[in-house]
Protein backbone atom coordinates (compact mmCIF):
# COMPACT_ATOMS: atom_id res chain seq x y z
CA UNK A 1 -22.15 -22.18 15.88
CA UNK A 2 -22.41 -19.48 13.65
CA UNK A 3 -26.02 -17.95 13.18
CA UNK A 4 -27.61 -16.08 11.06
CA UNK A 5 -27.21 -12.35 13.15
CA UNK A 6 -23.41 -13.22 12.55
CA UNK A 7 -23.73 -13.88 8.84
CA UNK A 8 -25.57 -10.66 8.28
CA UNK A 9 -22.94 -8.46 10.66
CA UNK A 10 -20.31 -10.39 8.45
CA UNK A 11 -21.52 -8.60 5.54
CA UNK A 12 -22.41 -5.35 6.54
CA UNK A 13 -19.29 -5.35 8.35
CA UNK A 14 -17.63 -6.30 4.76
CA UNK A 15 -19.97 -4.17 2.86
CA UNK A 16 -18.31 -1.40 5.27
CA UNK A 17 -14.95 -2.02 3.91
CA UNK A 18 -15.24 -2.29 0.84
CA UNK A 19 -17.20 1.18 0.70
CA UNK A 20 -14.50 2.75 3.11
CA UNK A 21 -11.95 1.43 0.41
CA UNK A 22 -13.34 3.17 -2.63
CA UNK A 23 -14.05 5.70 -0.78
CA UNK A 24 -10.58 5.87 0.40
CA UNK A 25 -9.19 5.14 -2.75
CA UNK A 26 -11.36 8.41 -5.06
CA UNK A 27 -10.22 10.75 -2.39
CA UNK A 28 -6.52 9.81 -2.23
CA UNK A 29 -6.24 9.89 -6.63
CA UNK A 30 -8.12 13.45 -6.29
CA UNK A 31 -5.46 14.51 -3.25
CA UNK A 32 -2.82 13.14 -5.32
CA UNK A 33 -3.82 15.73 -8.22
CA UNK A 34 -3.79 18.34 -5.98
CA UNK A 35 -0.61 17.64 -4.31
CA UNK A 36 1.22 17.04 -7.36
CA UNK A 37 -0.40 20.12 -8.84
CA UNK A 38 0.63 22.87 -6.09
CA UNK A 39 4.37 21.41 -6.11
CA UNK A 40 4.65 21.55 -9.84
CA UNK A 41 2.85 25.59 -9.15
CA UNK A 42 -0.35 24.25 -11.11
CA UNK A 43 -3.99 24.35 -9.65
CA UNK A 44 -4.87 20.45 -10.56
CA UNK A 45 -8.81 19.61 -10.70
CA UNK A 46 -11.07 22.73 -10.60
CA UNK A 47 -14.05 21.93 -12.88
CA UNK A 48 -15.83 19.18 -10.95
CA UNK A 49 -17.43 20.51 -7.89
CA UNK A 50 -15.30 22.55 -5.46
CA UNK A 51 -11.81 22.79 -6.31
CA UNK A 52 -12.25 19.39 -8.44
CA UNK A 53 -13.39 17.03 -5.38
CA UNK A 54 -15.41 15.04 -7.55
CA UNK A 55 -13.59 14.67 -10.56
CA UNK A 56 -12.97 10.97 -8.91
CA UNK A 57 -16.69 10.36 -9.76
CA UNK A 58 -16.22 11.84 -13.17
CA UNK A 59 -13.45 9.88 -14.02
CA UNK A 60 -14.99 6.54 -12.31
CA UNK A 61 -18.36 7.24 -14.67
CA UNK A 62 -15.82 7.53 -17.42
CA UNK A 63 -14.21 4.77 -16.95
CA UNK A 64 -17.40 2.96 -15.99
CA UNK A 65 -18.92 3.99 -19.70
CA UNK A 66 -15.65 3.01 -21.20
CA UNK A 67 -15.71 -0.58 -23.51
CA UNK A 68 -13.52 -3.16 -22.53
CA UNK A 69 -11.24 -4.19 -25.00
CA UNK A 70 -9.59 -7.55 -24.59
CA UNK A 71 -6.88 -8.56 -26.57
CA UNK A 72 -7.22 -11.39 -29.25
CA UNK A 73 -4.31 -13.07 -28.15
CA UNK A 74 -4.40 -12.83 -24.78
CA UNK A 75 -4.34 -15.71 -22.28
CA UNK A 76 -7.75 -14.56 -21.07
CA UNK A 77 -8.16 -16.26 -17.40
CA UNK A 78 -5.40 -15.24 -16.63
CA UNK A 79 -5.87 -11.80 -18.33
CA UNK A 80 -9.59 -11.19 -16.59
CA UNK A 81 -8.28 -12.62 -12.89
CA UNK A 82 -5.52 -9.96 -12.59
CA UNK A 83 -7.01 -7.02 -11.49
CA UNK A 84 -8.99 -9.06 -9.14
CA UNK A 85 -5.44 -10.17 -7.46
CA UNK A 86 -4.76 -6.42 -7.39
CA UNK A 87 -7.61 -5.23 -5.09
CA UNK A 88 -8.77 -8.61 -3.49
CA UNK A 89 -5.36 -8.87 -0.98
CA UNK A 90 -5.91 -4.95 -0.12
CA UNK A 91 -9.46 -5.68 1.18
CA UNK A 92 -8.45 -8.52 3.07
CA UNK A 93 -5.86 -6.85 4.89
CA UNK A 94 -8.27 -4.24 6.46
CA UNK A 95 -9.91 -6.75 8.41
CA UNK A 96 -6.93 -6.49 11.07
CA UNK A 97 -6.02 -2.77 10.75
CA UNK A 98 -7.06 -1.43 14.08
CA UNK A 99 -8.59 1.93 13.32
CA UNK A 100 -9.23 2.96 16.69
CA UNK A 101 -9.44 1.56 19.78
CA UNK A 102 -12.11 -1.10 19.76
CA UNK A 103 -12.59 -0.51 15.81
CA UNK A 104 -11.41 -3.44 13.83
CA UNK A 105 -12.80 -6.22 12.10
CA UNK A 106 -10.53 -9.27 13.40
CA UNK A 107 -7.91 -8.77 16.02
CA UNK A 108 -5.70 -11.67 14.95
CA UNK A 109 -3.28 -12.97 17.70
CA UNK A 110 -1.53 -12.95 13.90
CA UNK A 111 -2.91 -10.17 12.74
CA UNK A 112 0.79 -9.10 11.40
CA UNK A 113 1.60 -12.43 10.09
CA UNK A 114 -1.70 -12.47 8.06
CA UNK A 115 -1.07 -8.61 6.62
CA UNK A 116 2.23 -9.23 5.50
CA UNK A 117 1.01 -12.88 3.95
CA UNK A 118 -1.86 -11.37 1.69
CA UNK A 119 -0.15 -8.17 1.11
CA UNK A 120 2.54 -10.36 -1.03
CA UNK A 121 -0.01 -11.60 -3.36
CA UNK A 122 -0.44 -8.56 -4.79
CA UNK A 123 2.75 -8.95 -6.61
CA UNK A 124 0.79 -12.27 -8.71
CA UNK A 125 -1.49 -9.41 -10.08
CA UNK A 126 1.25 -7.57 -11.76
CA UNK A 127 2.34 -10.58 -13.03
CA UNK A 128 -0.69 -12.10 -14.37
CA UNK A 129 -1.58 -8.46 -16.26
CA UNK A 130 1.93 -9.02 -18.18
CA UNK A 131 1.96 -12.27 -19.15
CA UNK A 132 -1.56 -12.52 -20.15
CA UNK A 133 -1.70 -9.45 -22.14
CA UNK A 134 0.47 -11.45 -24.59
CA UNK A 135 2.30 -7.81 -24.75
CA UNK A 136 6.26 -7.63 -24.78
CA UNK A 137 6.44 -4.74 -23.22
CA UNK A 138 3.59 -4.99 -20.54
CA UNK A 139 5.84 -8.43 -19.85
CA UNK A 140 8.98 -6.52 -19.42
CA UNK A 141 6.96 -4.61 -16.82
CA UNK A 142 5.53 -7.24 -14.97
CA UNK A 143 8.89 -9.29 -14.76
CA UNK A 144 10.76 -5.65 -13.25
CA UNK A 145 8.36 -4.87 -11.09
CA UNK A 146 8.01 -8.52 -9.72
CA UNK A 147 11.79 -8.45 -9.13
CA UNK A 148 11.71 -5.15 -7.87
CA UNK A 149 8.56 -6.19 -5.37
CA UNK A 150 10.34 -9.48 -3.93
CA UNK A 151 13.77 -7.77 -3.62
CA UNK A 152 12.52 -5.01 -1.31
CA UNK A 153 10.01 -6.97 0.79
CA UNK A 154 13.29 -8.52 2.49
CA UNK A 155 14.61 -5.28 4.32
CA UNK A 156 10.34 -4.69 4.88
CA UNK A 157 10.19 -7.47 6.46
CA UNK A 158 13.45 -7.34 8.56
CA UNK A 159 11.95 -3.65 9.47
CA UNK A 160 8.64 -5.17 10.68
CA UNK A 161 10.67 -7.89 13.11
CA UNK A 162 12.73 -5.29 14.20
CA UNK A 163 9.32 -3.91 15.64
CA UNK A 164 7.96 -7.18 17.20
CA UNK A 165 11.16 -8.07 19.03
CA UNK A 166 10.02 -5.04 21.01
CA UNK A 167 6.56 -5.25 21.01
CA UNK A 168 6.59 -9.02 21.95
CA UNK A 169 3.32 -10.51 20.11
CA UNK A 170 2.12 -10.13 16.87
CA UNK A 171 -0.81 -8.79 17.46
CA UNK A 172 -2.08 -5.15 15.52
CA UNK A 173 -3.85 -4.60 18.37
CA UNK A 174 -0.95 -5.39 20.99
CA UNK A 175 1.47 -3.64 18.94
CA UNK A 176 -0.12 -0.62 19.61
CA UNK A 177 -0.56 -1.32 23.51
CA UNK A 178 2.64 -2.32 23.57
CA UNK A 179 3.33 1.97 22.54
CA UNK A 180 1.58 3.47 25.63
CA UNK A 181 4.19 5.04 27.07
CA UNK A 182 6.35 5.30 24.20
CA UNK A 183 5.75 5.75 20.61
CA UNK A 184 8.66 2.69 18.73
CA UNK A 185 9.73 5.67 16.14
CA UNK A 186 11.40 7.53 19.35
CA UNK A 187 13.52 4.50 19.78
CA UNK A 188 16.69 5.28 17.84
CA UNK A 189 16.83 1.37 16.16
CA UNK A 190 13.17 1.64 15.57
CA UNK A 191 13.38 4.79 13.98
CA UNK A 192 15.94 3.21 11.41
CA UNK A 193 13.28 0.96 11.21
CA UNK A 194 10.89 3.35 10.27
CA UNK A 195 13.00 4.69 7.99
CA UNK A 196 14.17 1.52 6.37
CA UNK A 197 10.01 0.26 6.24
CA UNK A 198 9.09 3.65 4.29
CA UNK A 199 11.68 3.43 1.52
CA UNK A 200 10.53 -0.37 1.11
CA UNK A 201 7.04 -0.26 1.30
CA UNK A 202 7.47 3.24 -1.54
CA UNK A 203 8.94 0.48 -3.45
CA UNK A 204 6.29 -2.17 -2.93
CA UNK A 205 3.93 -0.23 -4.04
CA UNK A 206 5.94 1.06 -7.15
CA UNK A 207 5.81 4.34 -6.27
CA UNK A 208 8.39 7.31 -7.91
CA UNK A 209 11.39 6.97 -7.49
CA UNK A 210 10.94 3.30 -7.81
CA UNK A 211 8.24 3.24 -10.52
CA UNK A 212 9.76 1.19 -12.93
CA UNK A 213 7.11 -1.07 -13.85
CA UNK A 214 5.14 1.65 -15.31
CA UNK A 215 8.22 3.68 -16.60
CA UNK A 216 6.18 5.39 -19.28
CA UNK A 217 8.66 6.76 -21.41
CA UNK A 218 10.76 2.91 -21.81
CA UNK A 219 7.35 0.88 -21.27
CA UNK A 220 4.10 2.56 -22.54
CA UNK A 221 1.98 2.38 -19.48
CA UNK A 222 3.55 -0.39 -17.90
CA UNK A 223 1.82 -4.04 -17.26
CA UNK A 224 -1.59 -2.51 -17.43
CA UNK A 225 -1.01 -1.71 -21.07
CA UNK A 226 -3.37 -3.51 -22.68
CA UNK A 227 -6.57 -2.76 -20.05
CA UNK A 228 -9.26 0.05 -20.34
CA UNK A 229 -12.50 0.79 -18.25
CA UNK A 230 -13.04 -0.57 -14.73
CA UNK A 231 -10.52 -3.36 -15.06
CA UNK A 232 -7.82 -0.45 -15.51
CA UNK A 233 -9.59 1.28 -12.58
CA UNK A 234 -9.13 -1.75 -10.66
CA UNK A 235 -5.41 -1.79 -10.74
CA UNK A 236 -5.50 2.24 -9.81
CA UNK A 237 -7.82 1.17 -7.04
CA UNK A 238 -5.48 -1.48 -6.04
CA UNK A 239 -2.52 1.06 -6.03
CA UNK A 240 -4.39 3.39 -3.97
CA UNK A 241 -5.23 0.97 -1.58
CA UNK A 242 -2.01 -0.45 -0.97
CA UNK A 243 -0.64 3.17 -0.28
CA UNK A 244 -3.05 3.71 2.66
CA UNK A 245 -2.29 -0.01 3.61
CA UNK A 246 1.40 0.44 4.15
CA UNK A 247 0.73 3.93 5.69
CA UNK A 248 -1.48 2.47 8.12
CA UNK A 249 0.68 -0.22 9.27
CA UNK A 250 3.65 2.37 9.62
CA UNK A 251 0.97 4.11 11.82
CA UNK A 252 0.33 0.81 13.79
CA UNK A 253 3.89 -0.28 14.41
CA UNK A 254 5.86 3.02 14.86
CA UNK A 255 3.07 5.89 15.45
CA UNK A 256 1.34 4.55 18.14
CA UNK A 257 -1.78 3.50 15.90
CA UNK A 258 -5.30 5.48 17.19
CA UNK A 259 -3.08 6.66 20.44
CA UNK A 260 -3.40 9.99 21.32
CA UNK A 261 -5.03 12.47 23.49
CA UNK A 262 -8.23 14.49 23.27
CA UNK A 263 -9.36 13.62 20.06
CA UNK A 264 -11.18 9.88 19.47
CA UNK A 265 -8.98 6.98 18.72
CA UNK A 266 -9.95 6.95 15.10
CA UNK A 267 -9.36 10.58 14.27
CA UNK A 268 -5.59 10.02 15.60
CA UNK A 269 -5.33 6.59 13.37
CA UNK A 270 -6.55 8.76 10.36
CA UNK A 271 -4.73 11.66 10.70
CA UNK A 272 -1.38 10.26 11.16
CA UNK A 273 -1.97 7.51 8.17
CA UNK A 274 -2.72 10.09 5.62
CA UNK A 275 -0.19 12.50 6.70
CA UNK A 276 2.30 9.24 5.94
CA UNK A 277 0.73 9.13 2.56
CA UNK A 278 1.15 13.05 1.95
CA UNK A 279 5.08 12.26 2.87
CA UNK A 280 4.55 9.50 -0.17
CA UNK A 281 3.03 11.53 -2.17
CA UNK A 282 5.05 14.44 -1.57
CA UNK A 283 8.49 12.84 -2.09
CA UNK A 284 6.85 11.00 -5.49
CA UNK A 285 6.70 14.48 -7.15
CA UNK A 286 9.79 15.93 -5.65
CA UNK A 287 12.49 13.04 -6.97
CA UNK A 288 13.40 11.44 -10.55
CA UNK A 289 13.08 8.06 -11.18
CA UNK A 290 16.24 5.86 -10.43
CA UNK A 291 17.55 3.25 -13.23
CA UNK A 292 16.37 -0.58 -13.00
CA UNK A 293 20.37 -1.13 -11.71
CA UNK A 294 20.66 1.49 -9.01
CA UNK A 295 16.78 0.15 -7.42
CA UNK A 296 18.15 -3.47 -7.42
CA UNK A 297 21.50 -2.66 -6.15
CA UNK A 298 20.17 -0.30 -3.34
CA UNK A 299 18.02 -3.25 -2.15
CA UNK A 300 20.58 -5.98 -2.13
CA UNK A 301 23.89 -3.78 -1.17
CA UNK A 302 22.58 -1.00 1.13
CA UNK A 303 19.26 -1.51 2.32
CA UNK A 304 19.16 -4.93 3.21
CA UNK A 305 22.37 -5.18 4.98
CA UNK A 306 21.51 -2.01 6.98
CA UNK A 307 18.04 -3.58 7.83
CA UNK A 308 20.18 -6.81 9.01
CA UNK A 309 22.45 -5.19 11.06
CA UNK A 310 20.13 -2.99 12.79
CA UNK A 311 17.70 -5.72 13.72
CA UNK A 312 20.77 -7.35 14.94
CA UNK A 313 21.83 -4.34 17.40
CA UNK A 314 18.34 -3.86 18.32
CA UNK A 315 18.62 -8.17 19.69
CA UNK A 316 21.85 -7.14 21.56
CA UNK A 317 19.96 -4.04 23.19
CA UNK A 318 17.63 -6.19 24.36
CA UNK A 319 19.00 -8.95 26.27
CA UNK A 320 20.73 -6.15 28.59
């Protein structure tokens, strides 16, 4: 029976999330500025407060202050509910992302299962902005990047079994027992795995060099075209979010998660998450963009078949 102490630590545990994702999600656009600004030899945000840190704020007051245009013919349901689809699945799948070791919401005996469920709705959202913008080129977007999205959560997917044929439940929290004396990534088929995950999930999250939906220079801004204010925030929230998401399961299934020594279980889960997301954002503003026929083709002719035939010697490994 649930009572009413449960229904208000349900919602302050929520309320948590939700502030650790904006949170998460202003600091990680402000490091992105700053990353992408020392590679290119620039200093990025300066202005607001030291060395820019809260330009974020600035820019979410902007945007905040901003009007929001809709556009008269736009299927408007479906127009309004897509930048809900873009953050909604990226709070949901914090609630089993063990952040140290007796910090997490829900320890599903699923907990996998259910990230890798909601995570895959995000791709309705990009869909949804395209096709109810009523915008040929915003649809163009959508319809690549929802190709692009399904193709590559295949070999993700093959990576992430790869991991639970070793780790033997499914489990967030068991995967990362299951690392105590040995971190997966030191495995030689799990560190393919790794490997294999990272260029995926870069994709997933359409991320240079596999940005196509929001090729500026072929598609304007992408499906997100035709939205200003906080429902354009929303979508950059979203992205955010879904960076530290897929960095946090890499963490979880081939880092260890919060194992380490010394230092408290959450500092270790932090620390190695966001220096996943500097490798993201540092290879995003070191390569070019590939074409729409190289992406697909390196999904479906290399990285699939790779994925398939790694998960297939890591099987014959173990049954020895």
């Amino acid at each position: 029976m649930v009572t009413l102490l449960d229904v208000i630590i349900r919602v302050l545990v929520g309320i948590a999330v939700l502030g650790f994702l904006a949170g998460s999600a202003m600091f990680l656009i402000w490091l992105e500025r700053k990353v992408s600004a020392h590679i290119q030899n620039r200093y990025g945000p300066m202005r607001v407060g030291w060395h820019g840190v809260l330009q974020a704020v600035a820019d979410a007051v902007k945007l905040l202050l901003k009007e929001n245009i809709v556009p008269r013919e736009a299927d408007k349901l479906v127009w309004w509910l897509a930048p809900f689809f873009a953050v909604v699945p990226s709070v949901m799948a914090f609630a089993v992302v063990p952040f140290g070791k007796h910090i997490i919401v829900q320890d599903l005996n699923i907990g996998i299962l259910y990230i890798t469920a909601v995570t895959s709705i995000c791709v309705l959202s990009v869909f949804m902005a395209g096709w109810g913008s009523n915008n040929k080129y915003a649809m163009l977007s959508a319809m690549r990047s929802a190709a692009q999205i399904i193709s590559y959560e295949i070999p993700l997917t093959i990576a992430v079994v790869t991991v639970l044929m070793f780790a033997n439940t499914l489990s967030m929290q068991g995967i990362v027992a299951s690392q105590a004396h040995r971190w997966f990534i030191f495995h030689p088929s799990l560190a393919l795995a790794f490997l294999i995950y990272m260029i995926s999930a870069t994709a997933e999250v359409n991320r240079t060099p596999f940005d196509i939906s929001e090729a500026e220079s072929e598609l304007v801004a992408g499906f997100h075209t035709e939205y200003s204010g906080m429902k354009f925030a929303m979508f950059f929230i979203g992205e955010y979010t879904n960076v530290f998401i897929v960095s946090a399961i890499a963490t979880t299934l081939f880092l260890g998660g919060w194992q380490g020594p010394l230092l408290p279980s959450p500092i270790w889960f932090l620390a190695k998450t966001y220096t996943l997301v500097f490798v993201l954002m540092w290879v995003r503003w070191t390569f070019p963009r590939v074409r729409i026929d190289q992406l697909m083709g390196f999904a479906w002719k290399v990285l699939t078949p790779i994925a398939l035939a790694n998960l297939a010697i890591a099987g014959l490994l173990l049954l020895k």
